[in-house]
Every structure is written in C-alpha cells, then in structure tokens.
Protein backbone atom coordinates (compact mmCIF):
# COMPACT_ATOMS: atom_id res chain seq x y z
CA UNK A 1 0.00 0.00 0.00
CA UNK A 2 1.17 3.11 -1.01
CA UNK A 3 0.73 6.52 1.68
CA UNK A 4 1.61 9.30 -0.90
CA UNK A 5 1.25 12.73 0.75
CA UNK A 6 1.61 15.78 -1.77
CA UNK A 7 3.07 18.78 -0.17
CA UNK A 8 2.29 22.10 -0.76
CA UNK A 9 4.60 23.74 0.68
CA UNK A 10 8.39 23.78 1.19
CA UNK A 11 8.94 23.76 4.86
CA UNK A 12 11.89 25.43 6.42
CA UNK A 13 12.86 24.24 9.90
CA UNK A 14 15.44 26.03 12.24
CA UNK A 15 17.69 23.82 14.37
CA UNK A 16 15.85 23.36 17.76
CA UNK A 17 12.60 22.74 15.43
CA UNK A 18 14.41 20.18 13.42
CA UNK A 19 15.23 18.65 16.27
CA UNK A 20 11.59 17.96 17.50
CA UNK A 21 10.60 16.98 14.39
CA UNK A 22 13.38 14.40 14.05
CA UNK A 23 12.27 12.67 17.11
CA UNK A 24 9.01 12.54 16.36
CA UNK A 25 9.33 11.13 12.78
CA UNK A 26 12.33 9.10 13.26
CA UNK A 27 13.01 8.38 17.32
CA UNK A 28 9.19 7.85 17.91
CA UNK A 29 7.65 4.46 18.49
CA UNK A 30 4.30 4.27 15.75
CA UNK A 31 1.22 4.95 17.31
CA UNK A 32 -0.13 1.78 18.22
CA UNK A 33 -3.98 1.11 17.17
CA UNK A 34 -5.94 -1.85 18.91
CA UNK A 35 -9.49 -3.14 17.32
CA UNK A 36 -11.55 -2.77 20.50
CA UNK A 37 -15.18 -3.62 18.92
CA UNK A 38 -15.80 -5.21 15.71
CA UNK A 39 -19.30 -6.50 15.00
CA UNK A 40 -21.48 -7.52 12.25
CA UNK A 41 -24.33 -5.14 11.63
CA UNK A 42 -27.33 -5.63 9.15
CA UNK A 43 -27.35 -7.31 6.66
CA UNK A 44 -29.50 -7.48 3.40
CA UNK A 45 -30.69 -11.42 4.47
CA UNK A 46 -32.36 -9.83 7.47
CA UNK A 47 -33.79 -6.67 5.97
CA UNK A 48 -35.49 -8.70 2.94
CA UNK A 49 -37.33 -10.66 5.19
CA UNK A 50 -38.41 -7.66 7.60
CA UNK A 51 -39.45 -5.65 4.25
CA UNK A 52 -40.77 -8.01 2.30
CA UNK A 53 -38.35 -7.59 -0.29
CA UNK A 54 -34.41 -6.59 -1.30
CA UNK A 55 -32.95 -3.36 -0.87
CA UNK A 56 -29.38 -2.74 -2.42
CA UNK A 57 -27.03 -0.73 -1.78
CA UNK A 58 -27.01 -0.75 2.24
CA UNK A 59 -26.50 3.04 1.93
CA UNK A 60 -24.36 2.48 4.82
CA UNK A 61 -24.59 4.54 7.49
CA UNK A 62 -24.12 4.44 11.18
CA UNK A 63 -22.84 7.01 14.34
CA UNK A 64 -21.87 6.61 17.93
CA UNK A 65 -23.22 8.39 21.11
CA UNK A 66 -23.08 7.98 24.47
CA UNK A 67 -23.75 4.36 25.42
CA UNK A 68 -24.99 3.33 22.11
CA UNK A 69 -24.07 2.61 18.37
CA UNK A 70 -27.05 3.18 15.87
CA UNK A 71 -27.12 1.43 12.46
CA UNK A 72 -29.43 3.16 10.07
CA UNK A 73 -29.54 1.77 6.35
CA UNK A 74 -31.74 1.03 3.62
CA UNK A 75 -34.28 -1.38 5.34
CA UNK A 76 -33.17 -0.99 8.50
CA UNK A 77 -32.97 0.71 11.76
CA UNK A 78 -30.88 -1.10 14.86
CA UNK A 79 -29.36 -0.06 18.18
CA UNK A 80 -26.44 -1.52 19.55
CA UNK A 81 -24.33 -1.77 23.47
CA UNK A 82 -20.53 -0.56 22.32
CA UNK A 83 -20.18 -4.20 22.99
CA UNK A 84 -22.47 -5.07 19.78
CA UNK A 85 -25.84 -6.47 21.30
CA UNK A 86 -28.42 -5.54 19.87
CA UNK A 87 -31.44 -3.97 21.76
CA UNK A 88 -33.72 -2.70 19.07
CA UNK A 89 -34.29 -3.42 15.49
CA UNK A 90 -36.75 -2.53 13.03
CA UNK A 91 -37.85 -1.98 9.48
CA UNK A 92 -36.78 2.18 8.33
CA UNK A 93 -40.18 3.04 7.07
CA UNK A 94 -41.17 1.84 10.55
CA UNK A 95 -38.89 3.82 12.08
CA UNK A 96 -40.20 6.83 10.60
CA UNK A 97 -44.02 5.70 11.34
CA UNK A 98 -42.68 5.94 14.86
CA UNK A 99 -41.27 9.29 14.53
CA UNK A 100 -44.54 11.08 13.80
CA UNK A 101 -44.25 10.77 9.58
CA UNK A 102 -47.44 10.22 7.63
CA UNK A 103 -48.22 6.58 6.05
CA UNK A 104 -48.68 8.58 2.87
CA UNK A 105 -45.50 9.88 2.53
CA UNK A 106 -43.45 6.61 3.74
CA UNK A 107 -45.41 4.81 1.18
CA UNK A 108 -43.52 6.87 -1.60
CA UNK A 109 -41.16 4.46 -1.15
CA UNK A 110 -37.59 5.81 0.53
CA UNK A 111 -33.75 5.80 0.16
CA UNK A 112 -30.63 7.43 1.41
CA UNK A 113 -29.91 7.08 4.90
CA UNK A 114 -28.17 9.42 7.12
CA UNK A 115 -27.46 9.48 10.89
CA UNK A 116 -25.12 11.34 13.21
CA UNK A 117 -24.55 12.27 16.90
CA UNK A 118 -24.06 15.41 17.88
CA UNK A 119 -22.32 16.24 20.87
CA UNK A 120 -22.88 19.47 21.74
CA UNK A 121 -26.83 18.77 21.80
CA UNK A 122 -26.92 15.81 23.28
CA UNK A 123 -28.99 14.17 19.95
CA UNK A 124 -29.03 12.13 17.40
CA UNK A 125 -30.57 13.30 13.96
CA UNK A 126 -31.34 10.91 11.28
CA UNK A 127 -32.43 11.91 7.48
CA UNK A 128 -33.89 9.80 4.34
CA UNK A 129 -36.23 10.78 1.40
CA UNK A 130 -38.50 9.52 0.04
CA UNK A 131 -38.57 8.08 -3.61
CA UNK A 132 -41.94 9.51 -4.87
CA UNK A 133 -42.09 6.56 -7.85
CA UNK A 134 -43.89 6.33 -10.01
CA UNK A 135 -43.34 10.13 -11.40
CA UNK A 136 -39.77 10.38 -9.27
CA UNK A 137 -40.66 14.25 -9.06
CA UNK A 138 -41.56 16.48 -5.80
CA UNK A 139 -40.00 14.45 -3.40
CA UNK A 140 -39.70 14.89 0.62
CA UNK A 141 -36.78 15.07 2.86
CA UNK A 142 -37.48 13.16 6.11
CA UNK A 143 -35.58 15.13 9.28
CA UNK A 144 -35.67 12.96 12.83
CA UNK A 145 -34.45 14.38 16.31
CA UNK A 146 -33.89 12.02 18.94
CA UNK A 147 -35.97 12.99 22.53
CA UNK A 148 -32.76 12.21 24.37
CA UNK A 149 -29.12 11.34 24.21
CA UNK A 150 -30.70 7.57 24.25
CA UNK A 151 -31.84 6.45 21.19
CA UNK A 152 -34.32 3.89 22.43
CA UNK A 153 -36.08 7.27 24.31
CA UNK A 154 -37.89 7.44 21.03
CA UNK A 155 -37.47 10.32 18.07
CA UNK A 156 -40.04 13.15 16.61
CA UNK A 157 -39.75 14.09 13.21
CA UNK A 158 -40.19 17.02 10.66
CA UNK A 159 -40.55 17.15 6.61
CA UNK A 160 -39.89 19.53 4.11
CA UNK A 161 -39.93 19.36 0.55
CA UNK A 162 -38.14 22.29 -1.87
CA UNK A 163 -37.95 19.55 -4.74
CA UNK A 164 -41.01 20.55 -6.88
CA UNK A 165 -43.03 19.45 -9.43
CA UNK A 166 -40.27 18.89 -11.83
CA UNK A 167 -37.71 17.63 -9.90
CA UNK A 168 -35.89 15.22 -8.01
CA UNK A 169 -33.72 15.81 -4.87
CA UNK A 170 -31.48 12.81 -4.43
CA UNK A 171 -28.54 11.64 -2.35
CA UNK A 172 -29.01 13.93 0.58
CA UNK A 173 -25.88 14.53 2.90
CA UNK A 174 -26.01 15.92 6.11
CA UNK A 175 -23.66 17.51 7.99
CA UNK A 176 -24.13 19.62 11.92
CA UNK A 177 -22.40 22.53 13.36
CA UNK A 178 -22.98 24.16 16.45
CA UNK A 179 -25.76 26.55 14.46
CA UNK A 180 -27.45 24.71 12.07
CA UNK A 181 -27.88 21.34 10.24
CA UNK A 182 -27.18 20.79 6.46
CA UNK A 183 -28.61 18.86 3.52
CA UNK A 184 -27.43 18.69 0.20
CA UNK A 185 -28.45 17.00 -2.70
CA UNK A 186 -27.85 16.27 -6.46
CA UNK A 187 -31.29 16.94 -8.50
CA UNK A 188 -32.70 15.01 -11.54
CA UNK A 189 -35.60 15.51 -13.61
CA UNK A 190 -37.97 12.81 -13.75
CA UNK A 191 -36.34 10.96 -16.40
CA UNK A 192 -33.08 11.05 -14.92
CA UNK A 193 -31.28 13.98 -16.32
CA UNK A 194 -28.95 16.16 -14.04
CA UNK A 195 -30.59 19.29 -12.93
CA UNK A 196 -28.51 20.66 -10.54
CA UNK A 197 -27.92 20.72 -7.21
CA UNK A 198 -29.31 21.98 -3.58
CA UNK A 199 -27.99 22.81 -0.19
CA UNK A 200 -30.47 23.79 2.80
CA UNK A 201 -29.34 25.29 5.82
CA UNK A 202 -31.94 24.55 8.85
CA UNK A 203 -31.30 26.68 12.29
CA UNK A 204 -30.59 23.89 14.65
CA UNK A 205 -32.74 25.44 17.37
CA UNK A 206 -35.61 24.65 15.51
CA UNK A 207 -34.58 21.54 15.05
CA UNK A 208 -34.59 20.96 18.99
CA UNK A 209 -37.70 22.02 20.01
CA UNK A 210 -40.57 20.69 21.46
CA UNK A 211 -41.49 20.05 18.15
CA UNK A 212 -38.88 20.17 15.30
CA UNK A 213 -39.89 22.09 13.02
CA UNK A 214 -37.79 23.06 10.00
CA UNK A 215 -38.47 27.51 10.66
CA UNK A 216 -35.65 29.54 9.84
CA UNK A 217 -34.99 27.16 6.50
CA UNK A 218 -32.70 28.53 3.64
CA UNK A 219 -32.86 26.76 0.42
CA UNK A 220 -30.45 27.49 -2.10
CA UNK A 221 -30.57 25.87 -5.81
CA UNK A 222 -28.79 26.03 -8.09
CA UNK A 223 -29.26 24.56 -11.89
CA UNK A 224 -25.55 25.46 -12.75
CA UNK A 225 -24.04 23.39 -10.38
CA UNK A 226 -21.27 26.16 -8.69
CA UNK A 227 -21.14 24.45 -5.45
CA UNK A 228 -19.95 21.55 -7.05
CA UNK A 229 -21.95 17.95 -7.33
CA UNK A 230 -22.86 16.54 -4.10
CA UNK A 231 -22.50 19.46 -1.95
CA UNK A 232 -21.61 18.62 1.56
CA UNK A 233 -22.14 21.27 4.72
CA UNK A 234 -19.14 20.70 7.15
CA UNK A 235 -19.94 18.61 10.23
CA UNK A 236 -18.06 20.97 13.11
CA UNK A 237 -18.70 20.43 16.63
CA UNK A 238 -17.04 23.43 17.80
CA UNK A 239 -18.14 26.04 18.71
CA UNK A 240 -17.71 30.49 18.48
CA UNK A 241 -18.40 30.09 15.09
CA UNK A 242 -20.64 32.25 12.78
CA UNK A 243 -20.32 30.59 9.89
CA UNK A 244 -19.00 27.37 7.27
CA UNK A 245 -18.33 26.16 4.46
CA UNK A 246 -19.70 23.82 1.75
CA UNK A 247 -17.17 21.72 -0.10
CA UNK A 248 -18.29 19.43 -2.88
CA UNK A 249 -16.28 18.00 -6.47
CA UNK A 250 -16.93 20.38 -9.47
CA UNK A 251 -19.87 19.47 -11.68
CA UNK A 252 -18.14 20.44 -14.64
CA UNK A 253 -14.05 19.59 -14.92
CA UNK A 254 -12.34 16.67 -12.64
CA UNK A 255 -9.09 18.16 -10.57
CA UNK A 256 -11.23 21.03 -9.24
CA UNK A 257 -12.64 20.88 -5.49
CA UNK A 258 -15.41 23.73 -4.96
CA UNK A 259 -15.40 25.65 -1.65
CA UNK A 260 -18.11 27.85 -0.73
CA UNK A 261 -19.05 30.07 2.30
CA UNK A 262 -22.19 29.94 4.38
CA UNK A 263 -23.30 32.64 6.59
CA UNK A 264 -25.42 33.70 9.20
CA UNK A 265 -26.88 29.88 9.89
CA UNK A 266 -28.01 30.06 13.37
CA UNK A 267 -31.66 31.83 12.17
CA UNK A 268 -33.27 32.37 9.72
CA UNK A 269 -31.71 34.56 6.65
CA UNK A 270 -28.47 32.34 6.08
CA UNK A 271 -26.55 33.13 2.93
CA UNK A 272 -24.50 31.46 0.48
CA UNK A 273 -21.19 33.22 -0.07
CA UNK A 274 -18.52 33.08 -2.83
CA UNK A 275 -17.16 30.05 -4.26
CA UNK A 276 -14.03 29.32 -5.13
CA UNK A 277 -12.19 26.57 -7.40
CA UNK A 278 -9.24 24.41 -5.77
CA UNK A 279 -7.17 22.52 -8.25
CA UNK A 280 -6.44 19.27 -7.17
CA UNK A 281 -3.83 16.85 -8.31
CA UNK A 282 -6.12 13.56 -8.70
CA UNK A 283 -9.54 13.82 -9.83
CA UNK A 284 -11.38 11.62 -11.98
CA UNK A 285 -14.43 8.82 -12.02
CA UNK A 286 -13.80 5.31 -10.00
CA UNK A 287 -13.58 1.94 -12.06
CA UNK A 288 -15.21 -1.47 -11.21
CA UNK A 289 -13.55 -2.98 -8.74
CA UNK A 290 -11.88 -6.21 -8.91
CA UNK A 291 -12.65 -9.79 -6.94
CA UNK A 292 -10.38 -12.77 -6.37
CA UNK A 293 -13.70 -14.88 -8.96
CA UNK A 294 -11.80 -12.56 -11.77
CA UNK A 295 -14.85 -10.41 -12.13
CA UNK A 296 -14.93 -6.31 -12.57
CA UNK A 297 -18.80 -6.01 -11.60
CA UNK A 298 -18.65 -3.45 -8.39
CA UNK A 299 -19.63 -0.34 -8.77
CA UNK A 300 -17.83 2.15 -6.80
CA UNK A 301 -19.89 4.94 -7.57
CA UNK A 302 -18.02 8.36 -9.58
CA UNK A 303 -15.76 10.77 -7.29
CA UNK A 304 -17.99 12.24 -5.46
CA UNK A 305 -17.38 13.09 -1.90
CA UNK A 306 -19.78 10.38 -0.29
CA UNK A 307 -19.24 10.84 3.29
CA UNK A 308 -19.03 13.34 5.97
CA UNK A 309 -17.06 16.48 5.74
CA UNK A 310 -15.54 17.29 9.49
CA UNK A 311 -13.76 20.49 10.63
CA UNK A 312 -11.96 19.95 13.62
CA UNK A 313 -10.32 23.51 14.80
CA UNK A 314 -9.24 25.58 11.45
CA UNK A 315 -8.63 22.58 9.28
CA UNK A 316 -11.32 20.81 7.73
CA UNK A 317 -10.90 17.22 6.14
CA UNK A 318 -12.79 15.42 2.89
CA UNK A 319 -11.99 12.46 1.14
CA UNK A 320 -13.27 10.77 -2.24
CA UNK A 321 -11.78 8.03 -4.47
CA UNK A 322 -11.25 7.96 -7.73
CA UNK A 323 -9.30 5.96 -10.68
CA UNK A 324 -5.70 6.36 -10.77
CA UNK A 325 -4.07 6.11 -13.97
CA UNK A 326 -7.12 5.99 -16.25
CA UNK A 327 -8.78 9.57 -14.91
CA UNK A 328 -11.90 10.08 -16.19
CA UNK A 329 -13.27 6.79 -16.87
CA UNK A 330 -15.17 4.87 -15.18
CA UNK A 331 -15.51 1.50 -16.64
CA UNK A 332 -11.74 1.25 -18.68
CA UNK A 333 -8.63 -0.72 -16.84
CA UNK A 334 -6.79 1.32 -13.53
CA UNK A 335 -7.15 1.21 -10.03
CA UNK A 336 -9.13 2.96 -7.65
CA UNK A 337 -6.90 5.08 -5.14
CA UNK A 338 -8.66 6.96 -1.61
CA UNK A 339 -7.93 10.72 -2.15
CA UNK A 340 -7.67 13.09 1.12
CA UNK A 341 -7.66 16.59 1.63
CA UNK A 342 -7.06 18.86 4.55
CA UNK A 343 -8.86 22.10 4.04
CA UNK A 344 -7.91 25.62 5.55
CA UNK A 345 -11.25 26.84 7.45
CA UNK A 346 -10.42 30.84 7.31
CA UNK A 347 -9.20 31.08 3.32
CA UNK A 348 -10.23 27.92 1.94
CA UNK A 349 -7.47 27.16 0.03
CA UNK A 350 -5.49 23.40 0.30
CA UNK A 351 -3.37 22.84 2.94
CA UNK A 352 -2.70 19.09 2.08
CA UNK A 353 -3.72 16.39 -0.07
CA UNK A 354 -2.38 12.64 -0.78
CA UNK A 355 -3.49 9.00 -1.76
CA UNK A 356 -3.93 6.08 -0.09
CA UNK A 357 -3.14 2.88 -2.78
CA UNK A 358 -1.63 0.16 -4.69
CA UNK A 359 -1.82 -1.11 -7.80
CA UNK A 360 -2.90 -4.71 -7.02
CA UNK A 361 -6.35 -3.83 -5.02
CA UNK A 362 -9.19 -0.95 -5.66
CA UNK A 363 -10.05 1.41 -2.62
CA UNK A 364 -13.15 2.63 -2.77
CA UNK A 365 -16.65 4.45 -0.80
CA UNK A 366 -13.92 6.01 1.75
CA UNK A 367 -15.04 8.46 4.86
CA UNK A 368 -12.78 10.59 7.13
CA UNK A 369 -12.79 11.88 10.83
CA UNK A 370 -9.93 13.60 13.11
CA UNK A 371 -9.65 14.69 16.32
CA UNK A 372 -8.11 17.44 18.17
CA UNK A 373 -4.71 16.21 18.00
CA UNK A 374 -4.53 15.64 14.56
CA UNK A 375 -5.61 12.28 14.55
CA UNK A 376 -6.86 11.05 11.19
CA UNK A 377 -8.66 7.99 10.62
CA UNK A 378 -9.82 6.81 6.99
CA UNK A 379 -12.79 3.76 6.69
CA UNK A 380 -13.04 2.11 3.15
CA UNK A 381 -13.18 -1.37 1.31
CA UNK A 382 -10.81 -2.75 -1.07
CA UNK A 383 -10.44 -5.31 -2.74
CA UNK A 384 -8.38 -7.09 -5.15
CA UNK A 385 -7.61 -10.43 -7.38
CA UNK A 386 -6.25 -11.78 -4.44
CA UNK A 387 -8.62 -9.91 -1.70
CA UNK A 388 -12.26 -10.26 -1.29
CA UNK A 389 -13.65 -7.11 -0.16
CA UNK A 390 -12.99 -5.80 3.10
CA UNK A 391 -12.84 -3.53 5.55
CA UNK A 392 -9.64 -1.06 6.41
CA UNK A 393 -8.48 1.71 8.37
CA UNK A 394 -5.55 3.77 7.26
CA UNK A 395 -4.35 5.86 10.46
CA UNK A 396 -2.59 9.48 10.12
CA UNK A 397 -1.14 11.52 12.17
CA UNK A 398 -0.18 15.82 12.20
CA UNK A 399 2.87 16.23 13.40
CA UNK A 400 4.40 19.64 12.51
CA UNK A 401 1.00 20.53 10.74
CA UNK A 402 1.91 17.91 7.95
CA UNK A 403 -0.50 14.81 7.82
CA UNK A 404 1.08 11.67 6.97
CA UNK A 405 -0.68 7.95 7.13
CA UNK A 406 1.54 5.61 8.56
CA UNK A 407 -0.24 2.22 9.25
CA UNK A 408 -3.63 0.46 7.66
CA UNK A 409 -5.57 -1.98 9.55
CA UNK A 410 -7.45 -4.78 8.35
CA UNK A 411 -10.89 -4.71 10.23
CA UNK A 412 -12.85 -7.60 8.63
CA UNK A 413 -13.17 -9.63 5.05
CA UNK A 414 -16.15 -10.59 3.26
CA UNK A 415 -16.96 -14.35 3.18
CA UNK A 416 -16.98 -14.79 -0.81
CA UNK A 417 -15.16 -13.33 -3.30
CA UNK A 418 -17.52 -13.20 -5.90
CA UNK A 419 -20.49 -10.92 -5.00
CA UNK A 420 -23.08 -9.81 -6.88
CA UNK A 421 -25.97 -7.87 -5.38
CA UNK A 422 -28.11 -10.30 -6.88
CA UNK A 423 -30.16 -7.58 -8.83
CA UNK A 424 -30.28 -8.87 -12.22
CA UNK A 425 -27.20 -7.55 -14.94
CA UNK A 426 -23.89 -5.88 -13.13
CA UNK A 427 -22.23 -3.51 -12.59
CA UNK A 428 -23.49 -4.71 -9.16
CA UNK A 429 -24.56 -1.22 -6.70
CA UNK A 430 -22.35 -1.00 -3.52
CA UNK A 431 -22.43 1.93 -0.72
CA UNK A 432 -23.28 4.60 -1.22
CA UNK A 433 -21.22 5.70 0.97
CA UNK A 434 -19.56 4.54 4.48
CA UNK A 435 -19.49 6.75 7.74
CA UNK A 436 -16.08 7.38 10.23
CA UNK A 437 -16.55 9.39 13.39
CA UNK A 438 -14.88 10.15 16.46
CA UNK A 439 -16.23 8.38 19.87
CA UNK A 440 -17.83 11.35 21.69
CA UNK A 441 -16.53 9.75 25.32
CA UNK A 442 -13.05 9.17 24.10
CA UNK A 443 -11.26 11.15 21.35
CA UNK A 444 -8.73 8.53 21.16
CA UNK A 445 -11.24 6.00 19.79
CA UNK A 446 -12.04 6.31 16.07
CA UNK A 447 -15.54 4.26 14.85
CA UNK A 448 -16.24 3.04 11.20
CA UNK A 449 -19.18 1.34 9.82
CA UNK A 450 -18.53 -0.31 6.32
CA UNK A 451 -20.32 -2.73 3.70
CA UNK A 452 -18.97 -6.35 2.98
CA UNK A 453 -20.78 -9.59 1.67
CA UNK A 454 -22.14 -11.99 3.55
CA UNK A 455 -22.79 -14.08 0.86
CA UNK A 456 -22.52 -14.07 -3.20
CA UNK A 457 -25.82 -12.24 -3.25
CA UNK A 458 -26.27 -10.29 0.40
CA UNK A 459 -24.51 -7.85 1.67
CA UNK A 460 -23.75 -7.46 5.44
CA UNK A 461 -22.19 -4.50 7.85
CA UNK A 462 -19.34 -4.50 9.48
CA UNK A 463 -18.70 -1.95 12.59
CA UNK A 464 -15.48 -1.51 14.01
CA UNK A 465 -14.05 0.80 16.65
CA UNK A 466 -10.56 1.24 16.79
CA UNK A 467 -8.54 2.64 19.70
CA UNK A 468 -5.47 5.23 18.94
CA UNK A 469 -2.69 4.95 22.42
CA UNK A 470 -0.65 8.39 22.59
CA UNK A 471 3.09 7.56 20.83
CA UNK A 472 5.57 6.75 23.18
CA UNK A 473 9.70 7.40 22.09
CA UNK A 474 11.82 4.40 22.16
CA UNK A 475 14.69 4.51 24.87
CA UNK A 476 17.35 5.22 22.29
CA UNK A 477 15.32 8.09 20.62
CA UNK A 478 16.39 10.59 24.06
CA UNK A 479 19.97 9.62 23.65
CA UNK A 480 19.69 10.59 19.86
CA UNK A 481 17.40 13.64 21.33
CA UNK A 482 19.75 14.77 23.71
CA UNK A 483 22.80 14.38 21.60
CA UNK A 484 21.41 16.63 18.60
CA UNK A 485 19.87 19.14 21.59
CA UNK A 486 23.16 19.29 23.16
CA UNK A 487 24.94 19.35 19.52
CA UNK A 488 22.64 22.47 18.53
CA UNK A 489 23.19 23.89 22.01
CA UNK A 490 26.84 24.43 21.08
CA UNK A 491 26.18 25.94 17.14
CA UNK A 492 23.80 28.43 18.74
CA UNK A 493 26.52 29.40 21.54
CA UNK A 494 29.16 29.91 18.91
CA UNK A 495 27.11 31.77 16.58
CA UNK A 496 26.03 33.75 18.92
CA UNK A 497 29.53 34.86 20.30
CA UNK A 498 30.73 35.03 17.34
C-alpha cells in the first residue's frame, strides 16, 4: 500500500525545530492502534425478510453516542451496546411511522440514509427521502431528532420538501455545526437527467424544540451546479463560530474541489457566499472494482465526496476516491486510489492532499474523521484479485501541521469473493457511501461502519471501533534527542559569540 502525501509547501525548519521533528518522525515508536469492537451489523438477508423484499445498496450509514451505536440503512434501523448487542431493530419506514411521519408519505417508497450524533446537543438526527415513484418528481426530505441522548427514548420528526413538481432531490448529505444542520443534494428531472444541485441550511434550534420544526430554513438551488456535485455542509462540533463552508467535487471539470461560504446559519436569513475553485492533483471517475472470482462487476460509484465532511479547529478534512491512472473513466482498466484533503477553514485554500493505494487492489466508498490532536482515521473497502472485499483503516497523524498515514488496519473480510448484489445484470450497486466518526466519550477512539458480503448475493455491515494509544519514544530516541539538543546547544553558543 502506497501513503503518498503531496506537499504544498516547502517547509523550512530552524535547528531546535528540526530537532523535535526528528524525534518525532524518526526516534518515535508508531502509534499503536488496537481493534476494541468489531461486530457484524445488518445485513440485506435480514432486511429482505423484515421488508418483504431486497434493498441494495445498504446506503451504509451508522454514528456513535453515548452508550450506544445506531445502524441506520436502507431497510433498517438497529441499536447496539458498544459491545455489539443488539437492543432494538426494526424496518426504516417503521422507524419513521414511529417518529410522527405520515403513512402517505413513507409509502412513496424511501432511500438514502443518514445518521449522526451530535455532541454538543446531546442528539441524534437521522435523514432519508423519500422516492416519490412512479413520477420520481416532488419528493420529501425526512428530518428525525432524537428525545434524548438515548436512542431507544424514542425520536419526533419534521418534513420539508423544496424539490417541486419537476424535480428530483437525491442523495441527501447531512452535515451539523454548532448553528445549524445541512442537507445537500444532487437533482434530476424525472427521467433522470442532471438538474442541478441543492444545499439547505436549517437553524438547529428549531430543530430541537418541542417540536422540530424546520423555521428559519434557507434553500439554495442552483441549476448550474457552482457548489460543485454533491454538496456537503461541514460537520463541526465546535463552537464560536458564525459561519461554514460547503465543499463538494466540481460538476463540470475533474481536478477542481469547490469551496463555498455559508453565513449567518443560526436563524433564519443564512446566505451562500462566494465560491471558489481548488485545483487538485487527482480527480477523476472510479472503475469497477476487482474480486479474487476474476470479475470487474462493483460499482464504486463516480468521485464524489460520499461521506461526511468534518472540521476539527481551522482545518477541515474530505476524502473521495477515484481511478488512478485511467482519470476520467469509469468503466476502462486502472485502479481505484482513496484521495484526502485537509482544508484551511479561514481562506479555503489546500493545505494538504495525498493518496492512499496500490496497484494490485481498488479502494473505494472512503469516509474521514480527526480529532483534536490531529488524529486522522480513513474507513473504506478494497479489494483485489487476491482480496475479497474488506474492511480497512488507514491511520494518520499531524505532526508539525503535515499529515502523513503511517499504518492500515485490516478490520474484517467478506466471506466470498464473488459478490453480486443479486439484482439482475452488473455492474453490481455497492455503498453509497460509508461513515467514520470520532467516539464522543473518548477522542482517542475512532468508529467506522462499512459494507462487505455476507454471501454471493447479500450484503452485510461491518462496525469496528478502533482505539489510537498516545506515541511513546523508544529509549534510544532521548539519547539521539539529547545528543542533537546538546549538539545544537553548542552551534547556537558559537554563533552567537561570534
């Protein structure tokens, strides 16, 4: 596996500096990671027989809170201990009966799962739409709030719909700040042409109520795409700030990132600011990923960012995949490489971007979460002809402001190595996406939740927290230490007498 990191920047150190930074990347131990929870989640066997029929793909998503990991994918809606058991499961258009949402809307038919805990609330907030067949026009986004920090307290729920008549808003994201919660989404026409896109900024106070209500809602759409495709608020659980930023791939031209402001989000009146263009160095559609049975069905979706978009301080970090060496094809030989990028929060521009691959085995559906201290994690399959799809986790680490991925971590492998979703022709759907958050309780522990196969025709979920111990420098690295310290010691004496 290759950890490329692309610098943009020359970085000039002075001695005592240089110093530092030689014992951390050369006298210090590697962080050591330990899998401390890794269970199997839903899986499509279970949700066909609870729906009465397949769903594919999982649209796997999933987030961790207090006590409690909640699964919440196409077909289904569970609640897990941190240990894995189970203590609620049930059917997603049940789960929205539940919430207060009308049989006449869940009977649209619905897709596109999204959950995510929010610390600073204390709740969990969960979004799907609905499909609206048979016209696939004038669809509704479905918002949930969770009573409590417990998820088995119940939920109450809120619609709105800004798709009309003529249009389709699919594959929402959403994304929470301290102010206000954000969905995107790509729009179609009814027969399946690209529209545009939308982003809607909701005050979270409305949100939390007694009632959520969506008040305070700004809606912005736009048919020539300038946010990019896919537009994704920032998920930021900071707090003092006014305003974000919406980051998405450009619609139009591959090697361009979009960055856009957002203001004023905590009421009603938000605004959408300038955008401007970052030119990236890899950019370009993913290919079908290979399996050990020889095949190149798997679709691993175009290069998109899928998952969340996290700011953590005044960096903010994204990640998509795409196909190296072939860029701009989707279906023609290459590989498919995990592309990162740490954001600046206050210009916008690229700090840092680099590629997690190899030549031998596709990455693909990758998501992204840090900490405070620069902690990076990175969820994703990949497979290969000698791999049947599976789970990872590359690990980074800032030291010096530079992010560099040092280890990945194999968290679990699919049974077969021939799936098929079992939907008729290929390319066979997988994703949409995957989620990767930070444990609320523990900023040391990283959680991902990520698709495999359970079978040749059924996928499963695989969830898998991971546990990042502080570095500690071998015993030889404070000899080295103190011998360049003291070395630098005496250069600094004699240029300063002389």
């Amino acid at each position: 596996m290759n950890f490329r990191t692309l610098p943009r920047a020359r970085v000039s150190l002075t001695p005592l500096a240089a110093a530092a930074f030689a014992l951390m990347c050369f006298g210090t131990a590697a962080q050591a990671q330990t899998i401390i929870h890794n269970f199997a989640g839903l899986g499509l066997a279970e949700t066909s027989v609870a729906n009465g029929g397949r769903y594919a793909p999982p649209d796997t998503n999933g987030a961790i809170g207090i006590n409690n990991f909640v699964e919440f994918i196409n077909g289904g809606y569970a609640v897990y201990d941190r240990n894995g058991a189970r203590s609620a499961f049930t059917t997603d258009a049940q789960f929205w009966r539940d919430a207060g949402v009308s049989a006449a809307l869940i009977n649209q038919g619905l897709s596109d799962t999204r959950i995510k805990y929010d610390p600073g609330s204390q709740r969990w907030f969960a979004a799907e739409i609905t499909v609206a067949s048979p016209a696939f026009v004038n669809n509704t986004v479905l918002l949930a709030v969770s009573k409590t920090s417990n998820p088995l307290d119940g939920w109450k729920s809120t619609t709105y719909n800004v798709a009309g008549a003529t249009t389709f808003n699919d594959y929402p994201t959403l994304n929470i700040d301290a102010n206000a919660v954000y969905i995107g989404s790509n729009d179609f026409t009814g027969a399946g042409s690209f529209k545009g896109v939308t982003l809607s900024s909701i005050p979270k106070s409305s949100l939390l109520g007694v009632a959520p209500t969506t008040a305070g809602i700004a809606t912005f759409k736009q048919a020539n795409s300038a946010m990019g495709f896919t537009p994704q608020g920032v998920t930021n659980y900071g707090t003092g700030y006014t305003g974000s930023k919406v980051i998405a791939v450009s619609a139009d031209a591959f090697n361009k990132v979009q960055v856009t402001n957002i203001n004023n989000t905590a009421a009603a009146g938000a605004t959408l600011g300038v955008t401007n263009s970052i030119t990236v160095a890899h950019d370009g559609n993913g290919t079908l990923a290979r399996q050990p049975n020889g095949s190149r069905i798997i679709d691993t979706l175009d290069d998109r960012i899928s998952g969340t978009v996290q700011q953590v301080g005044n960096r903010i970090y994204a990640t998509n995949a795409f196909n190296d060496g072939n860029q701009g094809s989707g279906t023609a030989p290459g590989f498919n490489s995990v592309h990162w990028m740490v954001i600046d929060a206050t210009t916008g521009g690229l700090l840092q971007e680099g590629l997690l691959n190899d030549a031998s085995h596709d990455y693909w559906q990758p998501s992204i979460a840090a900490n405070e201290n620069g902690d990076v994690v990175i969820g994703y399959n990949k497979s290969g002809a000698n791999m049947n799809i599976s789970s990872f986790a590359a690990i980074g680490h800032t030291v010096g402001g530079v992010l560099t991925f040092t280890d990945d971590l194999l968290l679990a492998t699919s049974a077969v190595g021939d799936y098929t979703d079992g939907f008729g022709s290929p390319p066979s759907r997988w994703g949409d996406y995957s989620a990767t958050m930070v444990d609320p309780t523990d900023s040391n522990v990283f959680w991902t939740i990520q698709e495999l196969a359970s079978d040749s025709r059924n996928f499963g979920t695989q969830i898998t927290a991971i546990r990042l111990a502080a570095a500690v420098p071998e015993p030889e690295t404070y000899a080295l230490m103190l011998a360049g310290l003291a070395a630098l010691g005496m250069v600094a004496r004699r240029r300063k007498a002389a």
